[in-house]
PDB file of N, CA and C in Angstrom:
ATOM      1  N   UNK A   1     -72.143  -4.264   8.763  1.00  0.00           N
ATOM      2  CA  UNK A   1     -70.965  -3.836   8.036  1.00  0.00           C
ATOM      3  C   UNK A   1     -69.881  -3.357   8.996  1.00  0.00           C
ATOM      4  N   UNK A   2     -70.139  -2.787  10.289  1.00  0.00           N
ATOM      5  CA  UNK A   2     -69.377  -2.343  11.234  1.00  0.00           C
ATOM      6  C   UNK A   2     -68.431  -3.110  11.559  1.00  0.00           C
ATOM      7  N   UNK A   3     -69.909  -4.397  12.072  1.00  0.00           N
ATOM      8  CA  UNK A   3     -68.636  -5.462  13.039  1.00  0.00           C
ATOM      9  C   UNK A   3     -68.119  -6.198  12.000  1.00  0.00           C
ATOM     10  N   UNK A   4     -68.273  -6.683  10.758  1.00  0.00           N
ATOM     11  CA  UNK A   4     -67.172  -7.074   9.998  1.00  0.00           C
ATOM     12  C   UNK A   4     -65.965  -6.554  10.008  1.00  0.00           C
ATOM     13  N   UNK A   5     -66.243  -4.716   9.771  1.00  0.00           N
ATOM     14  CA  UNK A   5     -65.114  -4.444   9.402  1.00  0.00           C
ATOM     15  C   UNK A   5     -64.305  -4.292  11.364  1.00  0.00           C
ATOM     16  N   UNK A   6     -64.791  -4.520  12.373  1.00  0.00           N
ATOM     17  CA  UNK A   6     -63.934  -3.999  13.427  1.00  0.00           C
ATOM     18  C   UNK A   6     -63.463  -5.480  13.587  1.00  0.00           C
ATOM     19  N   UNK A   7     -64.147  -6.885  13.578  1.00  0.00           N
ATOM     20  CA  UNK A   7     -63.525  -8.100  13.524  1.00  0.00           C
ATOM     21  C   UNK A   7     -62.063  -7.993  12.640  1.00  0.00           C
ATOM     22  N   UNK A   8     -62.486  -7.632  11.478  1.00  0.00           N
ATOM     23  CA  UNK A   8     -61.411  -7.856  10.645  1.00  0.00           C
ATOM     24  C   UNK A   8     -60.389  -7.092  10.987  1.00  0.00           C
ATOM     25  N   UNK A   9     -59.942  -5.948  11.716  1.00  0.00           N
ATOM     26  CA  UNK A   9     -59.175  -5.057  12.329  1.00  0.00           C
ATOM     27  C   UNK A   9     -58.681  -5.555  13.391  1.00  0.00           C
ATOM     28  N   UNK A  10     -59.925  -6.563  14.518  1.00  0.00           N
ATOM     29  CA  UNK A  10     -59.157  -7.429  15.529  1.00  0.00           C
ATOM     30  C   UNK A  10     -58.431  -8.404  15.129  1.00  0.00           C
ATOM     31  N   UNK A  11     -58.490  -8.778  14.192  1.00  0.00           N
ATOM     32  CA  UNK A  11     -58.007 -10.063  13.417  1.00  0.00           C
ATOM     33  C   UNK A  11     -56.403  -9.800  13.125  1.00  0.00           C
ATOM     34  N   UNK A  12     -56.588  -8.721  12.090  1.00  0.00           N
ATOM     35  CA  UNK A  12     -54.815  -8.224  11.868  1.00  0.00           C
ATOM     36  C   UNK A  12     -54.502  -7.824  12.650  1.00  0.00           C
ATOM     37  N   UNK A  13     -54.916  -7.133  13.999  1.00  0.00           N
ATOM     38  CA  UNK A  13     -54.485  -6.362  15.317  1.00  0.00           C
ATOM     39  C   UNK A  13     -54.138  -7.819  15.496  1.00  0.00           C
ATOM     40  N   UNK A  14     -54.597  -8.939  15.845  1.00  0.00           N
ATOM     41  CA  UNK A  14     -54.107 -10.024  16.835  1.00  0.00           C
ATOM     42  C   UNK A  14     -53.067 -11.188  16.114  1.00  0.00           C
ATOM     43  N   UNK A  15     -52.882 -10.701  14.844  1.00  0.00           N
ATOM     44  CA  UNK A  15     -51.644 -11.165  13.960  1.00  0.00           C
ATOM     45  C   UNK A  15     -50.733 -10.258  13.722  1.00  0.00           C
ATOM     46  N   UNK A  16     -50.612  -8.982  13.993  1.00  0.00           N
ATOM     47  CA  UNK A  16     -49.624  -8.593  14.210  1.00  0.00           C
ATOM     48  C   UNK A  16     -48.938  -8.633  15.619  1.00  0.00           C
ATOM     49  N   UNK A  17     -49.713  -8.292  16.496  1.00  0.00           N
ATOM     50  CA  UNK A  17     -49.031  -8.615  17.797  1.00  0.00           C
ATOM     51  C   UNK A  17     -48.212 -10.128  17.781  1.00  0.00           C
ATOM     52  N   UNK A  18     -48.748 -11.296  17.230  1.00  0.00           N
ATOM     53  CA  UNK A  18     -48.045 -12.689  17.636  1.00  0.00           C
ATOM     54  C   UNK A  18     -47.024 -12.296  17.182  1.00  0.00           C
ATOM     55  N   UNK A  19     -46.825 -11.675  15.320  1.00  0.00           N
ATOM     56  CA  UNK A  19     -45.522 -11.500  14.613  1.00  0.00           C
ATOM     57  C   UNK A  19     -45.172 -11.061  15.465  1.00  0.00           C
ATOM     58  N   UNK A  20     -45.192 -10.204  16.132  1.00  0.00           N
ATOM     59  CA  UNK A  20     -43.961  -9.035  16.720  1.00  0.00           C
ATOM     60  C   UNK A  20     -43.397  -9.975  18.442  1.00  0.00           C
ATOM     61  N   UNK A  21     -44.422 -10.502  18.647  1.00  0.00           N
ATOM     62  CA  UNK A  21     -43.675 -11.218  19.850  1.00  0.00           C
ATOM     63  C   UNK A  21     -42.676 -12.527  19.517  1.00  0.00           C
ATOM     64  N   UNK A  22     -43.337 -12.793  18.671  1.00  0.00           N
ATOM     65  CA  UNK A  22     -42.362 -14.314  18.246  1.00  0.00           C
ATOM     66  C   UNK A  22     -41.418 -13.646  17.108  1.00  0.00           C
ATOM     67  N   UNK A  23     -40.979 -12.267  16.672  1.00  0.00           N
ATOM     68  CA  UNK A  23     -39.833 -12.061  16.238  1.00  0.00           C
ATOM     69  C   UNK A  23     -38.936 -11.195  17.426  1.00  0.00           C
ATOM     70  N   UNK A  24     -39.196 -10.579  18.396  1.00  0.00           N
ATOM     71  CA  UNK A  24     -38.602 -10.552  19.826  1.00  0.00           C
ATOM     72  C   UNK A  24     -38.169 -11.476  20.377  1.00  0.00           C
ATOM     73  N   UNK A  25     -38.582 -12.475  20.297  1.00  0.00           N
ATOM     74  CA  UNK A  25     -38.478 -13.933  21.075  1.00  0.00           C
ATOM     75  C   UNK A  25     -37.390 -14.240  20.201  1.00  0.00           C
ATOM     76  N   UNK A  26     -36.999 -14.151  18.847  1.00  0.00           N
ATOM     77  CA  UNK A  26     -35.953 -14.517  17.597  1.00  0.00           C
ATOM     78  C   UNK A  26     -35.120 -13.768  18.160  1.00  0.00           C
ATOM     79  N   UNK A  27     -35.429 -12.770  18.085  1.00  0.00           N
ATOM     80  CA  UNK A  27     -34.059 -11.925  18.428  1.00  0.00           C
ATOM     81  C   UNK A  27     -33.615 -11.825  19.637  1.00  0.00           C
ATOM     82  N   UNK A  28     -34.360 -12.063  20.613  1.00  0.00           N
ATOM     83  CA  UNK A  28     -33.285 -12.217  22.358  1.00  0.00           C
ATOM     84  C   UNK A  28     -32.500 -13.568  21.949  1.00  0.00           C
ATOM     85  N   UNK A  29     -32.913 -14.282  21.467  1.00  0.00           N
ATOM     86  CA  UNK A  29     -32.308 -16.070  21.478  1.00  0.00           C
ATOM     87  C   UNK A  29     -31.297 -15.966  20.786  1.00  0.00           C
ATOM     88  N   UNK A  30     -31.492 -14.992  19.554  1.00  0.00           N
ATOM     89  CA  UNK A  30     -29.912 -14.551  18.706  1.00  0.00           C
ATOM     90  C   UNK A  30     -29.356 -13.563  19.585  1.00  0.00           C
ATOM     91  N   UNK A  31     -29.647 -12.967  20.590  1.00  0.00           N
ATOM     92  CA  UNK A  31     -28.295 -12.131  20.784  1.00  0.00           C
ATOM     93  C   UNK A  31     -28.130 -12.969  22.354  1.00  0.00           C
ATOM     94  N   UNK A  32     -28.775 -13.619  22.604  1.00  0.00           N
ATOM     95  CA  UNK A  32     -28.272 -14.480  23.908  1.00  0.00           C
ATOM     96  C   UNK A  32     -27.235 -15.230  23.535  1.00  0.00           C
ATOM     97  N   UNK A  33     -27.358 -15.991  22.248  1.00  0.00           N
ATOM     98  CA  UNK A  33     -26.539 -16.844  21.299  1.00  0.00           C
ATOM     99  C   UNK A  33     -25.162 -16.064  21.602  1.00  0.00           C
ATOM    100  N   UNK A  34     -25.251 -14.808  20.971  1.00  0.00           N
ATOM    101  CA  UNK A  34     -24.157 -14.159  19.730  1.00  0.00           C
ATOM    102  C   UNK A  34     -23.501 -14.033  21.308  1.00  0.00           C
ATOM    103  N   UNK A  35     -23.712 -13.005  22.181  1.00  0.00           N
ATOM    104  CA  UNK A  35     -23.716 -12.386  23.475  1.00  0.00           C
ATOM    105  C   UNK A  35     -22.774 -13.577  24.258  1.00  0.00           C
ATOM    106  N   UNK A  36     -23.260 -14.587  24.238  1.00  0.00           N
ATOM    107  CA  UNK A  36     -22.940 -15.494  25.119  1.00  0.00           C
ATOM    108  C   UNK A  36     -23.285 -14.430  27.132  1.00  0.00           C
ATOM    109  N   UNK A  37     -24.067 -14.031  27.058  1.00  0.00           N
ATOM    110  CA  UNK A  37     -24.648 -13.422  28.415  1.00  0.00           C
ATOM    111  C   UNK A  37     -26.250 -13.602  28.269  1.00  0.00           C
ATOM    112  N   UNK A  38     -26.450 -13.521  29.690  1.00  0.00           N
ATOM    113  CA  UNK A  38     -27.847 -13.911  29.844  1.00  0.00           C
ATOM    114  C   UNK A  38     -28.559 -13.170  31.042  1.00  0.00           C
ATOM    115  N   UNK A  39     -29.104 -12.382  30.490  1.00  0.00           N
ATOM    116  CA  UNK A  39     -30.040 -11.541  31.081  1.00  0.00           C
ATOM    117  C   UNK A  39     -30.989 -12.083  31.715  1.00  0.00           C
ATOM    118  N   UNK A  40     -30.732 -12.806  33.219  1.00  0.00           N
ATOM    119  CA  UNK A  40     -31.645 -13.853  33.948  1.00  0.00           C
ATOM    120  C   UNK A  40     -33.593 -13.287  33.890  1.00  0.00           C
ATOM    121  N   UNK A  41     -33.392 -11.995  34.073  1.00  0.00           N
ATOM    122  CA  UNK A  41     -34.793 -11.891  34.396  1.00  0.00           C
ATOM    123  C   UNK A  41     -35.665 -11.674  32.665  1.00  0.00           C
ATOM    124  N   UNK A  42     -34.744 -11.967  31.837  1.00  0.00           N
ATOM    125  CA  UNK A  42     -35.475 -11.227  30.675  1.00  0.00           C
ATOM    126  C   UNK A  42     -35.692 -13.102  30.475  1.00  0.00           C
ATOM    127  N   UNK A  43     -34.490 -14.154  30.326  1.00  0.00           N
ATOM    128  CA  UNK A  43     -34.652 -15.600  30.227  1.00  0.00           C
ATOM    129  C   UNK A  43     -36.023 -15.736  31.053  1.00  0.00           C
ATOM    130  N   UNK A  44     -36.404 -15.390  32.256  1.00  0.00           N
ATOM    131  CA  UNK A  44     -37.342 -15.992  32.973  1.00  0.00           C
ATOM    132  C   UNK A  44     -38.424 -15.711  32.509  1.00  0.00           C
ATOM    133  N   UNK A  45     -38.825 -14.271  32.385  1.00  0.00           N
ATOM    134  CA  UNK A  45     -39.787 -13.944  31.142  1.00  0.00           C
ATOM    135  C   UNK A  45     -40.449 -14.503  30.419  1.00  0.00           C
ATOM    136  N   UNK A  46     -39.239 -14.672  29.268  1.00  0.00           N
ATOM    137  CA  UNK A  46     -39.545 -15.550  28.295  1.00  0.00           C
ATOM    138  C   UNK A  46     -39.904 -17.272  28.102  1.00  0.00           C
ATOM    139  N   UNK A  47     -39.164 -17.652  29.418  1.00  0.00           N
ATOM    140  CA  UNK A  47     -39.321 -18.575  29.908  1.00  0.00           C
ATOM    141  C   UNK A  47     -41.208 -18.890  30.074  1.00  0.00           C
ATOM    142  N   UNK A  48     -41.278 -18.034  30.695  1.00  0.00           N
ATOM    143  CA  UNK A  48     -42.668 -17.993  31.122  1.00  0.00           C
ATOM    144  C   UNK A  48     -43.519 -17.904  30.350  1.00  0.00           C
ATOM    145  N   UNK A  49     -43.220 -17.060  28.918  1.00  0.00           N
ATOM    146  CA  UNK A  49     -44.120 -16.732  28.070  1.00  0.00           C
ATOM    147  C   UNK A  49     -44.440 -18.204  26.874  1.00  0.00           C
ATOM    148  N   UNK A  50     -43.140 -19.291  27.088  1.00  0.00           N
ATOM    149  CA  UNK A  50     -43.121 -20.027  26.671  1.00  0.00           C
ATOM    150  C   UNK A  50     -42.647 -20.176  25.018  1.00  0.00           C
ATOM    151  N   UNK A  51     -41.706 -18.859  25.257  1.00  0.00           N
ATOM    152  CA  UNK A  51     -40.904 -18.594  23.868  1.00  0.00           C
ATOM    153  C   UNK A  51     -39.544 -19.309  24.306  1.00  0.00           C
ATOM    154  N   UNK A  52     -39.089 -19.139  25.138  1.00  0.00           N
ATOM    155  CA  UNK A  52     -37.732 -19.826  25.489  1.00  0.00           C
ATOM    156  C   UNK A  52     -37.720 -21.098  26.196  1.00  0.00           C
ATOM    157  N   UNK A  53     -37.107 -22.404  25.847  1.00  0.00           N
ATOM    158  CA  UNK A  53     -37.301 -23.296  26.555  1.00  0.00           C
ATOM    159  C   UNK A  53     -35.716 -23.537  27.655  1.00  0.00           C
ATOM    160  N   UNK A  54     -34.579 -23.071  26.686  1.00  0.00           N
ATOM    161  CA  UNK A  54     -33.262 -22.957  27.718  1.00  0.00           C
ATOM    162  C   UNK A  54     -32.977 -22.095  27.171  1.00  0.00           C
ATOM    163  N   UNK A  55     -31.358 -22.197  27.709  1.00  0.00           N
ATOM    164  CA  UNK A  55     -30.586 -20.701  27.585  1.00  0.00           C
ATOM    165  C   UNK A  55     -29.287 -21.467  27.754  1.00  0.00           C
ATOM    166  N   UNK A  56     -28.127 -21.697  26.971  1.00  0.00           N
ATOM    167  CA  UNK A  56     -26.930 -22.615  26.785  1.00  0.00           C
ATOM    168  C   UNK A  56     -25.928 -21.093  26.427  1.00  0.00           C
ATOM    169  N   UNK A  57     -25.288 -21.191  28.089  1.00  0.00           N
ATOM    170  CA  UNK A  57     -23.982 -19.947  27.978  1.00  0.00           C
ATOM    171  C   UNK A  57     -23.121 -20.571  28.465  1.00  0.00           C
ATOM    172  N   UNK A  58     -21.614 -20.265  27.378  1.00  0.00           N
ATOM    173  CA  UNK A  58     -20.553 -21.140  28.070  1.00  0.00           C
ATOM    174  C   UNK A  58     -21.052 -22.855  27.901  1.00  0.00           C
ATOM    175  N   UNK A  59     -21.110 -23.015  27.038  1.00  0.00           N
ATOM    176  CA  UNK A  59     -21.864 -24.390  27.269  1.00  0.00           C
ATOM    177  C   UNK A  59     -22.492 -25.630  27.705  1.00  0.00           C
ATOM    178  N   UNK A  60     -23.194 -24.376  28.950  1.00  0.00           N
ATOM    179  CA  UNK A  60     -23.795 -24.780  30.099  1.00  0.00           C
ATOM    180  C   UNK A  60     -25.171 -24.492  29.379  1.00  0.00           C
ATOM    181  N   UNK A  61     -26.059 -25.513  29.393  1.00  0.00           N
ATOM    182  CA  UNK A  61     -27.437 -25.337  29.480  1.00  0.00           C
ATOM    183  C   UNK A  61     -28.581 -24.650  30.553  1.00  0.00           C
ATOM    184  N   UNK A  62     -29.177 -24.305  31.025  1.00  0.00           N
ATOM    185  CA  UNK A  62     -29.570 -23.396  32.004  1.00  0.00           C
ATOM    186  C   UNK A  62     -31.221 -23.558  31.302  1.00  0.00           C
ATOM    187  N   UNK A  63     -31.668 -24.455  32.627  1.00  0.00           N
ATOM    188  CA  UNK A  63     -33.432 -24.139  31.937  1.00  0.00           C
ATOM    189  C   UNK A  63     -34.008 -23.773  32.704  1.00  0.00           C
ATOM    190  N   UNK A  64     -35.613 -23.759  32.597  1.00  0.00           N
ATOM    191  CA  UNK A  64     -36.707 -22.872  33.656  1.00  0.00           C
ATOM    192  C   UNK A  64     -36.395 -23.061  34.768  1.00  0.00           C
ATOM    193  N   UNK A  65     -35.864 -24.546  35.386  1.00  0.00           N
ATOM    194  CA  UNK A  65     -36.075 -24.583  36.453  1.00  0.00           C
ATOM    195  C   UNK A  65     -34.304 -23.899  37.056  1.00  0.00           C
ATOM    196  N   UNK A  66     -33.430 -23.890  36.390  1.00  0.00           N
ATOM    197  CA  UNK A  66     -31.538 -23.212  36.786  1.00  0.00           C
ATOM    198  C   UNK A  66     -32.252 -21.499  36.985  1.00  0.00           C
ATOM    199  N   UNK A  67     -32.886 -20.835  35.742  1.00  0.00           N
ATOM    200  CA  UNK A  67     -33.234 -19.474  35.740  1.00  0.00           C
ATOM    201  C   UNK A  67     -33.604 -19.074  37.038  1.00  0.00           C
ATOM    202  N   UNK A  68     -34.932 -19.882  37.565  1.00  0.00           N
ATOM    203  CA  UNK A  68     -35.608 -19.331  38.994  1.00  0.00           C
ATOM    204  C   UNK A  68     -35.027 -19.822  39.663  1.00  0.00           C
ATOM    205  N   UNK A  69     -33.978 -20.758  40.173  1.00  0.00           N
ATOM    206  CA  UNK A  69     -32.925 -21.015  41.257  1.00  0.00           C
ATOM    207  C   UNK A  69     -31.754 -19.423  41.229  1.00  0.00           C
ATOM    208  N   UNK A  70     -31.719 -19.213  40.267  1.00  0.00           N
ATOM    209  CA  UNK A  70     -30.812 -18.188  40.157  1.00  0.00           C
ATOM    210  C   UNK A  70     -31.490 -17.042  40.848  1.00  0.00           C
ATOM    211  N   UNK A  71     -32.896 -16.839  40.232  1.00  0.00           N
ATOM    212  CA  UNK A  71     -33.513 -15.656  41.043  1.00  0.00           C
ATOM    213  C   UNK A  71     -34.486 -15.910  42.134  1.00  0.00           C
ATOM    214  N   UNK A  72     -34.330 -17.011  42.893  1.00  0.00           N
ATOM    215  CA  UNK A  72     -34.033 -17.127  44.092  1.00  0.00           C
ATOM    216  C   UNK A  72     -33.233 -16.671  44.912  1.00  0.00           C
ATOM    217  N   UNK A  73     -31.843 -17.368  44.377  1.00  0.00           N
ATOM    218  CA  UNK A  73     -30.901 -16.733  45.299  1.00  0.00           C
ATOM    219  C   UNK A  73     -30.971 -15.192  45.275  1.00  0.00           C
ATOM    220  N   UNK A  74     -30.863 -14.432  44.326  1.00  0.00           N
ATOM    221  CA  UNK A  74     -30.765 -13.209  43.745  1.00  0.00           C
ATOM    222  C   UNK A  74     -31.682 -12.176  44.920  1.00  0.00           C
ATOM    223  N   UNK A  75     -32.631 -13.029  45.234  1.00  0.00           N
ATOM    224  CA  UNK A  75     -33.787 -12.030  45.690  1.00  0.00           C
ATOM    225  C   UNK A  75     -33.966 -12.057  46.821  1.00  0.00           C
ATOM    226  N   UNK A  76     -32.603 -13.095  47.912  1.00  0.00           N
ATOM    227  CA  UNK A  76     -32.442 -13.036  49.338  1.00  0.00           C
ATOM    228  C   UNK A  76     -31.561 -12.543  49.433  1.00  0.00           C
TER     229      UNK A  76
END
């Protein structure tokens, strides 16, 4: 009866966490949108996490691989 009920607790524990990351992930992409600015290291992040695939500011597209050229330079 235990581990039912602690499964079932990991279960909504590990569905709420996705909600909450993939509505973070909604909302940087809307205020990157709205913003038209881009917070390189938060894009790379996300980049990474595989919530963001580009980032279009000024209507320049900017993807994984523009982000880490940027923080390249950034970090010499």
């Amino acid at each position: 009866m235990i581990l039912v009920e602690t499964m079932t607790a990991l279960v909504v524990l590990t569905i709420g966490i996705g909600f909450l990351e993939l509505n973070i992930a909604q909302t940087k992409q809307i205020l990157l949108a709205q913003n038209q600015r881009v917070d390189v290291y938060l894009a790379a992040r996300m980049m990474r996490l595989g919530r963001l695939e580009s980032v279009t500011v000024h209507d320049r597209e900017y993807t994984e691989w523009d982000v880490q050229a940027i923080l390249t330079k950034s970090s010499e």
